[in-house]
PDB file of N, CA and C in Angstrom:
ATOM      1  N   UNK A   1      -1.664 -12.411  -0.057  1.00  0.00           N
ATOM      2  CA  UNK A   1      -0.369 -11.817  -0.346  1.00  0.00           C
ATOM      3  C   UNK A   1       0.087 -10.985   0.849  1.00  0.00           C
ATOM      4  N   UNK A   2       1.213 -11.288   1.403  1.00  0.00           N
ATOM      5  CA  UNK A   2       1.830 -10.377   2.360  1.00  0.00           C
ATOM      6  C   UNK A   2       2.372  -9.111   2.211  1.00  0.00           C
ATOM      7  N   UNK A   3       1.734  -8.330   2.700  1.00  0.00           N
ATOM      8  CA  UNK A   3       2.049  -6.360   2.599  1.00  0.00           C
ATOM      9  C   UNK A   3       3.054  -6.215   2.883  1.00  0.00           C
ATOM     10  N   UNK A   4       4.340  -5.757   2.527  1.00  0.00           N
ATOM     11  CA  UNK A   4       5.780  -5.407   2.122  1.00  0.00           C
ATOM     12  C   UNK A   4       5.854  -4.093   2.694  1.00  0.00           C
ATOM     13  N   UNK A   5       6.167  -3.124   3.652  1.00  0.00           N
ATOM     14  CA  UNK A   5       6.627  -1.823   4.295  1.00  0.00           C
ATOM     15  C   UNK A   5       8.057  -1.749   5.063  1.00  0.00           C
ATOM     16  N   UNK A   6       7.878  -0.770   4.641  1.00  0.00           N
ATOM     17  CA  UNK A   6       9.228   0.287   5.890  1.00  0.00           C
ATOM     18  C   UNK A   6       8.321   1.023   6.929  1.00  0.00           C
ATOM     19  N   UNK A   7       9.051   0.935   7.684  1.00  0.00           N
ATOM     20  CA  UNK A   7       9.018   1.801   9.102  1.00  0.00           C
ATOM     21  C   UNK A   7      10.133   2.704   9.095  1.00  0.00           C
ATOM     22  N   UNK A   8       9.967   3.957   9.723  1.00  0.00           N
ATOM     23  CA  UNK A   8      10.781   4.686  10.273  1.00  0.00           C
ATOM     24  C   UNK A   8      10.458   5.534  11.245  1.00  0.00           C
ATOM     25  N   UNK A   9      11.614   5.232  12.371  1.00  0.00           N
ATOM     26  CA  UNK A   9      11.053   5.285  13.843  1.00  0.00           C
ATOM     27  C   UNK A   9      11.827   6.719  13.897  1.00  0.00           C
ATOM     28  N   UNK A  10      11.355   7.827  14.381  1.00  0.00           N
ATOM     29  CA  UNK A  10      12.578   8.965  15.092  1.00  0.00           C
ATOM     30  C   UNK A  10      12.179   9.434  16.522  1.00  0.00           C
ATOM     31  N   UNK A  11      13.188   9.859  16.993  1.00  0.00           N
ATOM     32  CA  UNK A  11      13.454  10.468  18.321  1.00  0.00           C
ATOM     33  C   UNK A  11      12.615  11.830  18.442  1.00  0.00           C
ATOM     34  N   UNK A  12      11.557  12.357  19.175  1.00  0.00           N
ATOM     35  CA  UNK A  12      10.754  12.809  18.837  1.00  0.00           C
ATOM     36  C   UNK A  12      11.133  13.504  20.489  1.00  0.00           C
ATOM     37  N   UNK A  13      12.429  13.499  21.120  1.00  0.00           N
ATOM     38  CA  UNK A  13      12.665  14.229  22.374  1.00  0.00           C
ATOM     39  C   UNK A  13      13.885  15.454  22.194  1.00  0.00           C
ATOM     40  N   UNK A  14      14.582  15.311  20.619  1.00  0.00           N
ATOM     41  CA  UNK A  14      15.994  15.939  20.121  1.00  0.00           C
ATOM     42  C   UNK A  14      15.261  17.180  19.333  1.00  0.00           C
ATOM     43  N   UNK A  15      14.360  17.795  19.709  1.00  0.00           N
ATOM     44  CA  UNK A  15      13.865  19.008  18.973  1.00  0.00           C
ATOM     45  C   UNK A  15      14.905  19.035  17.644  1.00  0.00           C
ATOM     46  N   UNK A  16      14.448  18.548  16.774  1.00  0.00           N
ATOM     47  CA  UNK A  16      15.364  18.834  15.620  1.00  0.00           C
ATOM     48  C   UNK A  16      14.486  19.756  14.744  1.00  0.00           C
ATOM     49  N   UNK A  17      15.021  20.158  14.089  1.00  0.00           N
ATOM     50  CA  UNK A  17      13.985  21.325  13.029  1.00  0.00           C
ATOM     51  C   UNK A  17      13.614  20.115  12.131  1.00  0.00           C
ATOM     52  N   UNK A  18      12.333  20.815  11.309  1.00  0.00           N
ATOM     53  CA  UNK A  18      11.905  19.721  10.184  1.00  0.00           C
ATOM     54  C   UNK A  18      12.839  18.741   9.438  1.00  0.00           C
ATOM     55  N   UNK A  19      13.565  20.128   8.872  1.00  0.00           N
ATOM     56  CA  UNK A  19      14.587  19.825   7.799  1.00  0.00           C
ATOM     57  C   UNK A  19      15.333  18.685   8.416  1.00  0.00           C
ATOM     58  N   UNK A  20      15.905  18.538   9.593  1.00  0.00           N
ATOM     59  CA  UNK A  20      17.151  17.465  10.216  1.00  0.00           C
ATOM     60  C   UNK A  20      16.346  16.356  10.406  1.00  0.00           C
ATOM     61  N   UNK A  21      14.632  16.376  10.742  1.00  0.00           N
ATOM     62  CA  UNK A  21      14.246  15.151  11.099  1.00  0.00           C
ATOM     63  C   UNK A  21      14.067  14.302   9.535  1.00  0.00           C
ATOM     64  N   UNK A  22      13.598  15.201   8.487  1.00  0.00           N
ATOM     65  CA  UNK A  22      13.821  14.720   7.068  1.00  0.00           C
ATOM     66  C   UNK A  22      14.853  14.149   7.174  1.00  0.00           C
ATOM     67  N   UNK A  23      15.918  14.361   7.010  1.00  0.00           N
ATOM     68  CA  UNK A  23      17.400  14.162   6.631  1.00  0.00           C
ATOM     69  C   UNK A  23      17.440  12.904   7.188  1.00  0.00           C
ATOM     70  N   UNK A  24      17.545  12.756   8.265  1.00  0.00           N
ATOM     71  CA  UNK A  24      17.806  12.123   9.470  1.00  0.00           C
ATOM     72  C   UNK A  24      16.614  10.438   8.932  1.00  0.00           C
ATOM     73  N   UNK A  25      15.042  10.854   8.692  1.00  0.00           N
ATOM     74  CA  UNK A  25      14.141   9.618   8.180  1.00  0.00           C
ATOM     75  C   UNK A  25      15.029   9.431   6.609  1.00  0.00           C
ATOM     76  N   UNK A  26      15.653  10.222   5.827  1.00  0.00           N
ATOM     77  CA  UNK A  26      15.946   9.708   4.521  1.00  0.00           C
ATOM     78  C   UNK A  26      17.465   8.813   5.287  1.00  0.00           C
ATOM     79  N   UNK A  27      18.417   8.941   5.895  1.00  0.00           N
ATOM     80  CA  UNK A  27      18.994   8.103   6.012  1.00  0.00           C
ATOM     81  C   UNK A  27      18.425   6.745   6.824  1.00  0.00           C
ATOM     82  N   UNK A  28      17.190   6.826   7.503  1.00  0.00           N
ATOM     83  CA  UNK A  28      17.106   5.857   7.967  1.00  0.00           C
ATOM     84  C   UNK A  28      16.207   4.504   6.745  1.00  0.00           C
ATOM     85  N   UNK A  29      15.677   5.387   6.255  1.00  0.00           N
ATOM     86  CA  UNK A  29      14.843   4.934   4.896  1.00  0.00           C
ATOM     87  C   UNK A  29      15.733   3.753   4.378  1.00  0.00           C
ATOM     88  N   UNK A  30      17.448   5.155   3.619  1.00  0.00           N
ATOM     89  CA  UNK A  30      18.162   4.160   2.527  1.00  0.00           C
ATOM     90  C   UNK A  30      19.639   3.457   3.477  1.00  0.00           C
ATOM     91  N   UNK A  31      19.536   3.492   4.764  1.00  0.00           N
ATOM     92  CA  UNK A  31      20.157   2.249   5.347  1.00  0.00           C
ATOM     93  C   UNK A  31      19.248   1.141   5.765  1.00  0.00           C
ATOM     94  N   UNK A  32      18.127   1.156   5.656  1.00  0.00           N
ATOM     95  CA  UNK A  32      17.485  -0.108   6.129  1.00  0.00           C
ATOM     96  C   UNK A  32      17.249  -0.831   4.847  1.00  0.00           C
ATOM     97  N   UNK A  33      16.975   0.172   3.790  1.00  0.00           N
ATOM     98  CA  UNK A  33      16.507  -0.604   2.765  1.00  0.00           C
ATOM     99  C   UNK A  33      18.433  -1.438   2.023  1.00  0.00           C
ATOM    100  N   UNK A  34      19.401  -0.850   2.291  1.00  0.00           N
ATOM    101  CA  UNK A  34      20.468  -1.563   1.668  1.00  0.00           C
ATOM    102  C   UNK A  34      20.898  -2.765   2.411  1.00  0.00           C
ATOM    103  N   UNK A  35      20.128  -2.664   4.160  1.00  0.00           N
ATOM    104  CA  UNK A  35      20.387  -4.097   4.724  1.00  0.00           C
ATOM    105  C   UNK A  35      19.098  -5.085   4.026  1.00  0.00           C
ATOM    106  N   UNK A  36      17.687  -4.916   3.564  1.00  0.00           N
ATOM    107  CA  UNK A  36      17.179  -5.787   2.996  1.00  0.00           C
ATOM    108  C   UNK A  36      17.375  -6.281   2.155  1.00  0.00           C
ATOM    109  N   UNK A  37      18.169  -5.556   1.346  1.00  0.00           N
ATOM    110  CA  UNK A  37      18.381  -6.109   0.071  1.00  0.00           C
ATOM    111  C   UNK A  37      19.774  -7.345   0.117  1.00  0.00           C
ATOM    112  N   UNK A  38      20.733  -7.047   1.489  1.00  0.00           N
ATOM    113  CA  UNK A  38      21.813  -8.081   1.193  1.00  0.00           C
ATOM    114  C   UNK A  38      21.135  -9.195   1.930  1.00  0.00           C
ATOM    115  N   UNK A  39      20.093  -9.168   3.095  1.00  0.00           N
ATOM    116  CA  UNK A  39      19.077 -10.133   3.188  1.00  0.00           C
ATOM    117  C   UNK A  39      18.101 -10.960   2.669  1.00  0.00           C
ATOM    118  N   UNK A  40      17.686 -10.099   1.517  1.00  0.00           N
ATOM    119  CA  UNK A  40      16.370 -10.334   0.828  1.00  0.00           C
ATOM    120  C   UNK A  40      16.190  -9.734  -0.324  1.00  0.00           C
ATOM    121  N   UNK A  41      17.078  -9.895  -1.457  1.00  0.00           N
ATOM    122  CA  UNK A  41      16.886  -8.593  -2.380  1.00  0.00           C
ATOM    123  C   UNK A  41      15.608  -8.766  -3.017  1.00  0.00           C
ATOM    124  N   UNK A  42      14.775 -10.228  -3.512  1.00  0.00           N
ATOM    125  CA  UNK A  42      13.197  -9.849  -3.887  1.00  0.00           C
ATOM    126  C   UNK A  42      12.473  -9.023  -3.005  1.00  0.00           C
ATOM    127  N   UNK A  43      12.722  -9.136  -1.498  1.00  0.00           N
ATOM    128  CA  UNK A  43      11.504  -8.153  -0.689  1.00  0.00           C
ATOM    129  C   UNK A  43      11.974  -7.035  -1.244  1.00  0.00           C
ATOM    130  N   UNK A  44      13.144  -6.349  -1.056  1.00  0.00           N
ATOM    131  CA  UNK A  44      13.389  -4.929  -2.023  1.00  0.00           C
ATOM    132  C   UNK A  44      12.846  -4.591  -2.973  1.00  0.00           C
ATOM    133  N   UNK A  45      13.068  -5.719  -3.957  1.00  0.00           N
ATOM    134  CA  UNK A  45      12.593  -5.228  -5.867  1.00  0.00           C
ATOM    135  C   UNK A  45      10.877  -5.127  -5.362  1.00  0.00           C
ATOM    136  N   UNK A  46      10.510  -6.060  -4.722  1.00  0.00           N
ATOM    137  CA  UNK A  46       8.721  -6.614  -4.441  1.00  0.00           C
ATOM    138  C   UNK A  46       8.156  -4.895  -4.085  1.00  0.00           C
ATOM    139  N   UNK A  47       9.114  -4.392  -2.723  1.00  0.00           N
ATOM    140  CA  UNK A  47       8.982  -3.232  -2.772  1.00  0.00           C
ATOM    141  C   UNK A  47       8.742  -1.937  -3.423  1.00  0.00           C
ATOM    142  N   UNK A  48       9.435  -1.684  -3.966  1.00  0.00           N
ATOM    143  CA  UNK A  48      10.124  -0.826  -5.028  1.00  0.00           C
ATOM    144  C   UNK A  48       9.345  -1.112  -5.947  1.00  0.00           C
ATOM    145  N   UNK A  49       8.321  -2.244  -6.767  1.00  0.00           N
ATOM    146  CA  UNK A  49       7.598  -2.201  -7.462  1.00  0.00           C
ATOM    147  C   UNK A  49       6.037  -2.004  -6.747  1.00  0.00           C
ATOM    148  N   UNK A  50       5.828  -2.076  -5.542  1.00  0.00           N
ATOM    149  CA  UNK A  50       4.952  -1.589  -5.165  1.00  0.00           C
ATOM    150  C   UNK A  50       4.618  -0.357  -4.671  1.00  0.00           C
ATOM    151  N   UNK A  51       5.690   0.637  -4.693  1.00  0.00           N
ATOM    152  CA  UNK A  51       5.267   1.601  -4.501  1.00  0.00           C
ATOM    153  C   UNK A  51       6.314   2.148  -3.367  1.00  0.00           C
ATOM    154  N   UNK A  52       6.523   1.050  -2.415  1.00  0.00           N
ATOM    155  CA  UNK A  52       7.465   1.936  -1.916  1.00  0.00           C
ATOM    156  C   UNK A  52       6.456   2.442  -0.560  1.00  0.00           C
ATOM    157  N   UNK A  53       5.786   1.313   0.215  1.00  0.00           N
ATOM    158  CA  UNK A  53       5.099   1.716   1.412  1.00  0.00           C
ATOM    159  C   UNK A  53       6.312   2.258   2.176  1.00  0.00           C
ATOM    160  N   UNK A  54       5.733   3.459   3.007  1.00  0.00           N
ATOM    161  CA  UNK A  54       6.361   4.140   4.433  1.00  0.00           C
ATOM    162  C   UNK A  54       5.589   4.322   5.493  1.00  0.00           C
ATOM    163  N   UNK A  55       6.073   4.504   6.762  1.00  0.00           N
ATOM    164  CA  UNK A  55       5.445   4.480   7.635  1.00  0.00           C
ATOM    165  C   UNK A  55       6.447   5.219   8.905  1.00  0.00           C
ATOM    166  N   UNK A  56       5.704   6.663   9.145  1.00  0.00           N
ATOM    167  CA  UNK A  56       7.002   7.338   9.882  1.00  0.00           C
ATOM    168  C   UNK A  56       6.482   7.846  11.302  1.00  0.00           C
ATOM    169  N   UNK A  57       7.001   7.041  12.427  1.00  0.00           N
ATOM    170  CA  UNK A  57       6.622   6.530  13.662  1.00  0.00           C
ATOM    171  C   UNK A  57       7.335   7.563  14.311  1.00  0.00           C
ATOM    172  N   UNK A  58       7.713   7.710  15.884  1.00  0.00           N
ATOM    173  CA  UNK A  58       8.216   8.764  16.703  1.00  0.00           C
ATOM    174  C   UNK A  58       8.150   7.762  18.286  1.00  0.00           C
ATOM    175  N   UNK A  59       9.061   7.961  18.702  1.00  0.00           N
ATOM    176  CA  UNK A  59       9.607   7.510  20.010  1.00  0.00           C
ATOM    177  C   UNK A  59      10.106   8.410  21.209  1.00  0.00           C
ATOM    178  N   UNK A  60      10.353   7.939  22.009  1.00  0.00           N
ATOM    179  CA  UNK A  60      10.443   9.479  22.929  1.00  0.00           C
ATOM    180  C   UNK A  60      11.727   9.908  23.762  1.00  0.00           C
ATOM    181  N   UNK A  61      12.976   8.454  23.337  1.00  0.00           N
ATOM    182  CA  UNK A  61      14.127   8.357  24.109  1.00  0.00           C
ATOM    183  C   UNK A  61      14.943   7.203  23.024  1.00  0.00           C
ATOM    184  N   UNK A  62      16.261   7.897  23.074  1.00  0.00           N
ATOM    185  CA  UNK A  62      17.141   6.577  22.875  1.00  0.00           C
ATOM    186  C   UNK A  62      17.218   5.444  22.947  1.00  0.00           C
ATOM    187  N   UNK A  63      16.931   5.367  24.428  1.00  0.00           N
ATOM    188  CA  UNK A  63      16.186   3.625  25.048  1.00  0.00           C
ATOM    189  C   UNK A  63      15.684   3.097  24.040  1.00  0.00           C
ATOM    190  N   UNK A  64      14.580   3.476  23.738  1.00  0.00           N
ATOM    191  CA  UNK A  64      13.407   3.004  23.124  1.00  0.00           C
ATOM    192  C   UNK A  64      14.123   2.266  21.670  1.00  0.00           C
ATOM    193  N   UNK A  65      14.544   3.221  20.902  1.00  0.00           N
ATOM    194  CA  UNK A  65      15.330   3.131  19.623  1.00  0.00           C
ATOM    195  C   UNK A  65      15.954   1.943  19.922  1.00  0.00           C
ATOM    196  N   UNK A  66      16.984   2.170  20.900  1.00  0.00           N
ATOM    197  CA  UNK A  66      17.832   1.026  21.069  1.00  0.00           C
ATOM    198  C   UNK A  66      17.192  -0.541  21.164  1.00  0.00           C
ATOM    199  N   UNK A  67      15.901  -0.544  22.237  1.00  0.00           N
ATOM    200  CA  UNK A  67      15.560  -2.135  22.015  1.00  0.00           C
ATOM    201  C   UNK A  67      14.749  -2.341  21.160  1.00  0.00           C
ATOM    202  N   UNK A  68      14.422  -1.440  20.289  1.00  0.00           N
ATOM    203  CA  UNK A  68      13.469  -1.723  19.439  1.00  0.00           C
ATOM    204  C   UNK A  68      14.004  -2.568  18.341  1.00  0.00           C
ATOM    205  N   UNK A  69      15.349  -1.556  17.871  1.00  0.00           N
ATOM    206  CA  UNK A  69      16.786  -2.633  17.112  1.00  0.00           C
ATOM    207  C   UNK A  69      17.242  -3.695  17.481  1.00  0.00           C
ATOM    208  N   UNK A  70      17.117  -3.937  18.732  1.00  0.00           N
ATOM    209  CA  UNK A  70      17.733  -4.719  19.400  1.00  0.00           C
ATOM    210  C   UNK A  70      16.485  -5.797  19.111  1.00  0.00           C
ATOM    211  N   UNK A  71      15.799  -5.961  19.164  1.00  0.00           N
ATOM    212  CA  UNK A  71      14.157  -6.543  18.770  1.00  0.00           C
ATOM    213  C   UNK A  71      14.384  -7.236  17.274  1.00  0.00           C
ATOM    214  N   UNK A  72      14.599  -6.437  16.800  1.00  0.00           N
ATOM    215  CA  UNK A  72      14.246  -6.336  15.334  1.00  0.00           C
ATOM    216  C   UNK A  72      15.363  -7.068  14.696  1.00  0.00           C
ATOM    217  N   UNK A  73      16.456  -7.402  15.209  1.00  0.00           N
ATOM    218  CA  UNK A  73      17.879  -7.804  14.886  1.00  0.00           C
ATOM    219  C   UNK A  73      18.012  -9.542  15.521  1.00  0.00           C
ATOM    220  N   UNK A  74      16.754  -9.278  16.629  1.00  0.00           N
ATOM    221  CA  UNK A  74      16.599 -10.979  17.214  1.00  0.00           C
ATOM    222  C   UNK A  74      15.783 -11.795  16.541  1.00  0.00           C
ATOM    223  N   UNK A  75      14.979 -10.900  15.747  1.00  0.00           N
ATOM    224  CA  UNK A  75      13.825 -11.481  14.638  1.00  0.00           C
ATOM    225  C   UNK A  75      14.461 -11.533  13.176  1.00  0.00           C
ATOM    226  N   UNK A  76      15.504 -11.195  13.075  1.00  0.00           N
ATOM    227  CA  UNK A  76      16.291 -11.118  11.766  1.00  0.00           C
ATOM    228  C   UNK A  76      15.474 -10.136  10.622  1.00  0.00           C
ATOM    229  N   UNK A  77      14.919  -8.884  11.057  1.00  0.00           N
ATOM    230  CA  UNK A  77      14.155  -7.939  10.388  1.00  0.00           C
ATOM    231  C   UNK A  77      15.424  -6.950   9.999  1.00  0.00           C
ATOM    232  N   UNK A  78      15.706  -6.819   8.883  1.00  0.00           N
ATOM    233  CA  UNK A  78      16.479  -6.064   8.288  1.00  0.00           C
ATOM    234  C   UNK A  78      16.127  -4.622   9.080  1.00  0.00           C
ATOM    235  N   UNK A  79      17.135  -3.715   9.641  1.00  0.00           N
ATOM    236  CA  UNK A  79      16.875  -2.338  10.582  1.00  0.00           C
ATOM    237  C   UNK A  79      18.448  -1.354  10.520  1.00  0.00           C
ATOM    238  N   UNK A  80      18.213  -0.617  10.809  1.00  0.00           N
ATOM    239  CA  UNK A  80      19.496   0.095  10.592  1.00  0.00           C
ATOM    240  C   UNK A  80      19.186   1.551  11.563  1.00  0.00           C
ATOM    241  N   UNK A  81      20.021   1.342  12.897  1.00  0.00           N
ATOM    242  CA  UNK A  81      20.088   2.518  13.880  1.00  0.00           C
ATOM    243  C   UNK A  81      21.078   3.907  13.218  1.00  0.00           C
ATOM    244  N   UNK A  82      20.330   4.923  13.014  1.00  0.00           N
ATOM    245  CA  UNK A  82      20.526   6.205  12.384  1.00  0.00           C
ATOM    246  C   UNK A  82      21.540   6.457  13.675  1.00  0.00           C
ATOM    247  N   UNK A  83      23.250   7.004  13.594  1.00  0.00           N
ATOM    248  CA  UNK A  83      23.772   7.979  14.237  1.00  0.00           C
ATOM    249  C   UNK A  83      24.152   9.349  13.282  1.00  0.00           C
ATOM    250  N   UNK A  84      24.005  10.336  14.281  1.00  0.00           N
ATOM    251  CA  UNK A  84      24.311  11.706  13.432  1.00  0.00           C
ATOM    252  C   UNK A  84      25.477  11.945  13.737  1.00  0.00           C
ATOM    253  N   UNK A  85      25.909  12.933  12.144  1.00  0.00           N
ATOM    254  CA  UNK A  85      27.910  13.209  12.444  1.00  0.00           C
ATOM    255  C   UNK A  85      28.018  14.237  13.597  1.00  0.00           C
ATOM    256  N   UNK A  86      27.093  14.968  13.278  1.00  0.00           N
ATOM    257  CA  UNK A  86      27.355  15.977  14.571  1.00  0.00           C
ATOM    258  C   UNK A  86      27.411  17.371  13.792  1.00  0.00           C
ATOM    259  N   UNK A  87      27.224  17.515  12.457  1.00  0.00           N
ATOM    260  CA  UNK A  87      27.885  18.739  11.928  1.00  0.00           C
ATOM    261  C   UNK A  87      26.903  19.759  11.617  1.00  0.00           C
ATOM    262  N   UNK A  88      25.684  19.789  12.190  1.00  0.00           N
ATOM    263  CA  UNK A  88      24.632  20.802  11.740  1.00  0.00           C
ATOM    264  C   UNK A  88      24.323  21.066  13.579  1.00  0.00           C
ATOM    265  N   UNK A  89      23.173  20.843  13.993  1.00  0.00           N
ATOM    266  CA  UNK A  89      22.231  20.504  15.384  1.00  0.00           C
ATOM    267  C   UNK A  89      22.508  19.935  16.358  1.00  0.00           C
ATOM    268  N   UNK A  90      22.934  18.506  15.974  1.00  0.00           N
ATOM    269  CA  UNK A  90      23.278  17.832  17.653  1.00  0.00           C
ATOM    270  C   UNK A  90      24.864  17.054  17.473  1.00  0.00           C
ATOM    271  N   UNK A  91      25.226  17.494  19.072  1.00  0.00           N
ATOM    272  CA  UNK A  91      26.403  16.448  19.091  1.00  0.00           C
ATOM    273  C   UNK A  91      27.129  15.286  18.295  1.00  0.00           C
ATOM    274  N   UNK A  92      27.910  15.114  17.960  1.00  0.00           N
ATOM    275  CA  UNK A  92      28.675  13.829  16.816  1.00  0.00           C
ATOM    276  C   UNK A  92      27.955  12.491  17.610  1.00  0.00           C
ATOM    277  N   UNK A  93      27.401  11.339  17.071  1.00  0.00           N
ATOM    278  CA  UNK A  93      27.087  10.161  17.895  1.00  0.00           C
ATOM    279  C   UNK A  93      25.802  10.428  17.950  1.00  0.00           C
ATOM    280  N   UNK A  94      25.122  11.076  18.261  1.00  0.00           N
ATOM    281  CA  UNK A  94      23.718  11.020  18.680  1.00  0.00           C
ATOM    282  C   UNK A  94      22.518  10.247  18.039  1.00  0.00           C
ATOM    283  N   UNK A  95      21.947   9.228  18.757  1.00  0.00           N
ATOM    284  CA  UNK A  95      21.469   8.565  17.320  1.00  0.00           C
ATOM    285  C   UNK A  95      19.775   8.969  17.644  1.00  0.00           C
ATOM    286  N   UNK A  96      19.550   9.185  16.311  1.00  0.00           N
ATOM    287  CA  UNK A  96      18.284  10.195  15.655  1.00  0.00           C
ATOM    288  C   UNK A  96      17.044   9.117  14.745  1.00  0.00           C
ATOM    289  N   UNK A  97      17.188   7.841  14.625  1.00  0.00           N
ATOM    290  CA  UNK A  97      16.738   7.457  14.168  1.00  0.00           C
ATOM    291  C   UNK A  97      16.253   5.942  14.296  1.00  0.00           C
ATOM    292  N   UNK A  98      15.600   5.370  13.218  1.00  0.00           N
ATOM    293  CA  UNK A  98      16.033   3.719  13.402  1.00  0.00           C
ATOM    294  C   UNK A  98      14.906   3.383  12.044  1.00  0.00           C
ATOM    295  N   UNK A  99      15.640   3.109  10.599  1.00  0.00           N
ATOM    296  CA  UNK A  99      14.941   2.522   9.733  1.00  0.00           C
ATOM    297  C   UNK A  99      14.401   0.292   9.806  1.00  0.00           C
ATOM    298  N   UNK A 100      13.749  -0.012   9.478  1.00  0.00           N
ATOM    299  CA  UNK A 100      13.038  -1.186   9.560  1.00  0.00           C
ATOM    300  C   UNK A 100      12.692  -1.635   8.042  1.00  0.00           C
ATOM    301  N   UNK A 101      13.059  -2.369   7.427  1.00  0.00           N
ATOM    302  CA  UNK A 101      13.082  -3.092   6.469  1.00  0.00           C
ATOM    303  C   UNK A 101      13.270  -2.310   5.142  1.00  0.00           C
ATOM    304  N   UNK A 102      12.301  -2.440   3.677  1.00  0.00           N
ATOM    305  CA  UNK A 102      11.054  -2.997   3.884  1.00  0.00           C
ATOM    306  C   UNK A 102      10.991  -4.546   3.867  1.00  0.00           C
ATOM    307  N   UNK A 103       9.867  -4.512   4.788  1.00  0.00           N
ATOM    308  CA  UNK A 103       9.927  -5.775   5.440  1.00  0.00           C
ATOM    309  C   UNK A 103       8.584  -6.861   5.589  1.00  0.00           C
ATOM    310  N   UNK A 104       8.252  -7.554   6.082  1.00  0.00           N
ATOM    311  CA  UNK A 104       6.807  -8.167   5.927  1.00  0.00           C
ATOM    312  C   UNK A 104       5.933  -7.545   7.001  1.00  0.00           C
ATOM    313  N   UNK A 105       5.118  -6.741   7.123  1.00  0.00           N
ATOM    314  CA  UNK A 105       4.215  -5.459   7.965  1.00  0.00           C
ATOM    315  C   UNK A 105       3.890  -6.485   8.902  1.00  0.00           C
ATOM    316  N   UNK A 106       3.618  -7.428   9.020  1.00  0.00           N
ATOM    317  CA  UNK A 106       2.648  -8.200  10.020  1.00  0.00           C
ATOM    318  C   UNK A 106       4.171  -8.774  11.333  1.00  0.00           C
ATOM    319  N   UNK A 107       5.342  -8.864  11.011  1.00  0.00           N
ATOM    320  CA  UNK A 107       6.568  -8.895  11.998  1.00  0.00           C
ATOM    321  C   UNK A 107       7.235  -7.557  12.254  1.00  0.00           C
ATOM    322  N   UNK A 108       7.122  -6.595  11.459  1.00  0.00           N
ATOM    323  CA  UNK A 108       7.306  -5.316  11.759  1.00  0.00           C
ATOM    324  C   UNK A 108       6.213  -4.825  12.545  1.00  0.00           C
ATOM    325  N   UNK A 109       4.816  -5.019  12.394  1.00  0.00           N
ATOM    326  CA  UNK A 109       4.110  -4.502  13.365  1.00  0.00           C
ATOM    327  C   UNK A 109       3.815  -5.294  14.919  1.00  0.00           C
ATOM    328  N   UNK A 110       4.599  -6.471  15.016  1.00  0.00           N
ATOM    329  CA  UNK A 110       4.547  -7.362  16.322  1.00  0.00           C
ATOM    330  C   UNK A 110       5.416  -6.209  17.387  1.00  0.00           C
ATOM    331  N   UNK A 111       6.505  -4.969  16.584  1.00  0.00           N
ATOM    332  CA  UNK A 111       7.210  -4.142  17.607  1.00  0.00           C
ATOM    333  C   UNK A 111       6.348  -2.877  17.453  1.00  0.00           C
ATOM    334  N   UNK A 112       6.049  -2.372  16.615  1.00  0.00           N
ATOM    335  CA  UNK A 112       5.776  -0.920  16.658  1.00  0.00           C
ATOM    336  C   UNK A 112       4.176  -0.508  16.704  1.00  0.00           C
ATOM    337  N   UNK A 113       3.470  -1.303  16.610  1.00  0.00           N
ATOM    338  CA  UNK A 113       1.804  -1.574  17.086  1.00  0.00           C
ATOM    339  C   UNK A 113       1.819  -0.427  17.474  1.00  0.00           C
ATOM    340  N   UNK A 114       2.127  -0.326  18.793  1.00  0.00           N
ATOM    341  CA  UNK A 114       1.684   0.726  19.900  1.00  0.00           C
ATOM    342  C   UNK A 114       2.809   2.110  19.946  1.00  0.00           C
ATOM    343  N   UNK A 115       3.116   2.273  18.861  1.00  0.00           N
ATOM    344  CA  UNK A 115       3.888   3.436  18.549  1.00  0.00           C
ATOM    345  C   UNK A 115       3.179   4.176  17.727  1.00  0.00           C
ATOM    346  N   UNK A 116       3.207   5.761  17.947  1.00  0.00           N
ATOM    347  CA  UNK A 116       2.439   6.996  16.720  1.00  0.00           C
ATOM    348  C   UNK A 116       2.709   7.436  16.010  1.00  0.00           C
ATOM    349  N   UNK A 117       2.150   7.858  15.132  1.00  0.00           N
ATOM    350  CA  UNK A 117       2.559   8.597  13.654  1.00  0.00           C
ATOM    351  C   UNK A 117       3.455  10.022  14.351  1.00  0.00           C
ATOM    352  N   UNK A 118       4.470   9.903  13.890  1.00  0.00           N
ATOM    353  CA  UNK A 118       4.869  11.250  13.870  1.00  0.00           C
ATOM    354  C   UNK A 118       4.332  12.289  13.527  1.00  0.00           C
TER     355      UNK A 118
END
């Protein structure tokens, strides 16, 4: 049986306080998970009855975020790049995040292998 997870990648160079990097992984959480579902809505429900694996990663630049989506969007892995409004901490635009499925762990981990636990 194939293991069903989310990833969530954050920017780990935007000193954000706890609270904003929360905020910031819950939107990346429930935009990745509303692109799986118009992709894949059994991997969702499959999800969601399993519990609801997470997995919350840290990156060290925008760059990174960016081809990682950019990756993940050539593999047709449901992902969703977090931008912030701007209205608490950082600048309007700034993007803070990058949610990943949930998705099948073994093509989600072909990108983020060599990435660390936050």
């Amino acid at each position: 049986m194939e293991e069903i997870k989310q990833v969530i990648i954050l920017r780990n160079d935007l000193d954000m306080s706890k609270g904003k990097m929360v905020a910031q992984g819950a939107h990346a959480s429930l935009m990745s998970y509303l692109e799986t579902v118009k992709v894949d809505e059994s991997i969702a429900k499959k999800w969601i009855k399993e519990g609801e694996k997470k997995i919350v990663l840290k990156v060290d630049n925008e760059e990174a975020l960016r081809k990682l989506h950019t990756a993940f969007q050539y593999k047709k892995v449901p992902s969703a790049l977090v931008t912030d409004a701007g209205l608490t901490e950082l600048p309007p635009g700034t993007v803070t995040g990058l949610g990943v499925g949930p998705w099948n762990s073994a093509e989600i981990n072909q990108f983020t292998s060599s990435l660390k636990l936050l």
